[in-house]
Protein backbone atom coordinates (compact mmCIF):
# COMPACT_ATOMS: atom_id res chain seq x y z
CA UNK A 1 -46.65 1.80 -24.57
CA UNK A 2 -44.99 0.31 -27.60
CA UNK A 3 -42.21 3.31 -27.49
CA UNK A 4 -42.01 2.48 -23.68
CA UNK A 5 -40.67 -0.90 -24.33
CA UNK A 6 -38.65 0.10 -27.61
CA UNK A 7 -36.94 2.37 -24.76
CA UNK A 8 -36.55 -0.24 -21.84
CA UNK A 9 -35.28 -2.80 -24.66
CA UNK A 10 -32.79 -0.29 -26.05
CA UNK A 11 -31.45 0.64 -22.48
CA UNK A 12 -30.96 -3.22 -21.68
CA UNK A 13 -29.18 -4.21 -24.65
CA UNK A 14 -27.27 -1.09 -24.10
CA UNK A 15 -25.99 -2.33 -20.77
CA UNK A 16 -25.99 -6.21 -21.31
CA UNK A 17 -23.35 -4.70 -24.14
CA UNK A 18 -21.55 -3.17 -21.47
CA UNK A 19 -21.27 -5.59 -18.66
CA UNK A 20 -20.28 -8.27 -21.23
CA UNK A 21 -17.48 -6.13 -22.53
CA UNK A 22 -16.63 -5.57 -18.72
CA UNK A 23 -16.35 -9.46 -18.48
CA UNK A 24 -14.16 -9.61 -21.54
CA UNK A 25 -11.65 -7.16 -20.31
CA UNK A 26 -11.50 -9.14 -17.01
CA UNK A 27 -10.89 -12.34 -18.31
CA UNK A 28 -8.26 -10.52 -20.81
CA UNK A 29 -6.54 -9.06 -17.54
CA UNK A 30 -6.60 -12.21 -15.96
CA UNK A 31 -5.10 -14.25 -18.90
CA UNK A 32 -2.22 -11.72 -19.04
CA UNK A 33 -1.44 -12.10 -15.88
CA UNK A 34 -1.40 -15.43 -16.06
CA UNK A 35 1.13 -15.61 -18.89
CA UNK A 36 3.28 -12.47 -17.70
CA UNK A 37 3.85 -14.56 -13.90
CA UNK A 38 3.90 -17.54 -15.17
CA UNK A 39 8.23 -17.32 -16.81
CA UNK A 40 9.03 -15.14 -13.80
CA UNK A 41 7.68 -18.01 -11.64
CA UNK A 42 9.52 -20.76 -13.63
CA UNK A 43 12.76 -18.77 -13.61
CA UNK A 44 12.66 -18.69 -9.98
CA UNK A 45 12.36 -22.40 -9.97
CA UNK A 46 15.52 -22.84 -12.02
CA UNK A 47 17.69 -20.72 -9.81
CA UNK A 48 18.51 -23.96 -7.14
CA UNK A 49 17.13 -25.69 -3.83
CA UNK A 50 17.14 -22.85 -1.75
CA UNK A 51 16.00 -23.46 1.89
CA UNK A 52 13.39 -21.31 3.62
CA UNK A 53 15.12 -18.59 5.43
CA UNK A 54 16.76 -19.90 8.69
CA UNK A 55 19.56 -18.49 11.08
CA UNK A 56 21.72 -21.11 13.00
CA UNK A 57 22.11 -19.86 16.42
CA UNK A 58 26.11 -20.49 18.38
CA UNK A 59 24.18 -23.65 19.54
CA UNK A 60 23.44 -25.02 16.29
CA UNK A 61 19.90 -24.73 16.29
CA UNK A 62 18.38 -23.52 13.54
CA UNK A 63 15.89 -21.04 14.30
CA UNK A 64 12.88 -19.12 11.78
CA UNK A 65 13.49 -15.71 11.30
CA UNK A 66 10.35 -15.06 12.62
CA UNK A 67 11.05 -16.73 15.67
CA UNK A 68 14.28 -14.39 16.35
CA UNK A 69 12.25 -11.38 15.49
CA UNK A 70 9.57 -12.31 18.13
CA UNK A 71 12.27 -13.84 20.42
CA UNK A 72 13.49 -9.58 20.08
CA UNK A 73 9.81 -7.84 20.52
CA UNK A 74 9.94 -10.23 23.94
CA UNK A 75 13.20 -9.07 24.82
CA UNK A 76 12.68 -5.21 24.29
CA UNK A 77 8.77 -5.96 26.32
CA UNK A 78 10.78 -7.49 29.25
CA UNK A 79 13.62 -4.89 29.79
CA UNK A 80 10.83 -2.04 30.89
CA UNK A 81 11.85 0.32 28.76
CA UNK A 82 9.40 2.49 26.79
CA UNK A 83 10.95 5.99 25.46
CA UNK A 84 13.36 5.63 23.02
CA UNK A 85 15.89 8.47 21.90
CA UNK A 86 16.28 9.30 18.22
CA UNK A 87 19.48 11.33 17.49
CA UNK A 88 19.07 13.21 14.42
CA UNK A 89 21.52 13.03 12.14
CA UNK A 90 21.61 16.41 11.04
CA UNK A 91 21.05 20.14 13.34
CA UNK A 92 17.72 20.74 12.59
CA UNK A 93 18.01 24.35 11.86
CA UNK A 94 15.32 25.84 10.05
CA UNK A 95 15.90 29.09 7.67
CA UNK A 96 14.27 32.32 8.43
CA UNK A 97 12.45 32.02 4.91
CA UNK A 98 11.42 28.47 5.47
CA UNK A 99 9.81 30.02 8.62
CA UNK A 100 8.12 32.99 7.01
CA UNK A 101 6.48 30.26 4.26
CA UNK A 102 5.61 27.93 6.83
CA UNK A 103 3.72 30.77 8.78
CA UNK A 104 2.32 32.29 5.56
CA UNK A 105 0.62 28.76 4.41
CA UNK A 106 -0.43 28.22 8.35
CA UNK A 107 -2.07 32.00 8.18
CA UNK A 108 -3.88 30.91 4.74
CA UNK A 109 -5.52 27.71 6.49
CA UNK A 110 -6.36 29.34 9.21
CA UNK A 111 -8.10 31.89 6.85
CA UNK A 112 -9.81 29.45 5.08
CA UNK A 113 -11.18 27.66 8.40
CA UNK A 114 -12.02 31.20 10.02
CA UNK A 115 -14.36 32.66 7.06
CA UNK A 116 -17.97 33.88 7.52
CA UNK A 117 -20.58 32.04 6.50
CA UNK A 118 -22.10 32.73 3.06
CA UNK A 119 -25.82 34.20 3.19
């Protein structure tokens, strides 16, 4: 029994060790984040009294931008329309060896998919 508890005491030493150390890195992390955010935060402060961002409409009311963006998702909703047309910039054309790899990998997957059971 005595080796038994040598054993159990070893192992929990072993991983009290461990999840301390775990603690310690965490708190490291933390404080460097802490220190790293903190100059880029105080710089920003210095830059000047900048206003949230705000649009002024031909009326002069000032509207959020996220007010004008759902202001749009309502307009597109109402007009009805629901397919929209992309118009590629380039042909898409395709090469005739891009086609023969494209049908080579497909054949491989298909190969691996289709195989016979082992045993």
């Amino acid at each position: 029994m005595d080796q038994m508890y040598q054993s159990l005491l070893i192992t929990a030493i072993g991983m009290g060790l461990v999840f301390i150390l775990i603690l310690l890195l965490w708190g490291f992390m933390a404080v460097l984040v802490m220190t790293t955010t903190r100059w880029d935060f105080m710089a920003q402060l210095g830059q000047g009294d900048e206003k949230p961002a705000e649009d002024q409409t031909e009326t002069g009311l000032k509207i959020p931008k996220h007010g004008i963006i759902a202001v749009a998702v309502a307009a597109a909703l109402a007009t009805g329309q629901k397919v929209f047309h992309i118009n590629p910039t380039q042909p898409s054309s395709t090469s005739s060896w891009q086609a023969v790899t494209r049908a080579n990998t497909l054949a491989q997957i298909s190969a691996i998919n289709n195989r016979k059971p082992r045993g």
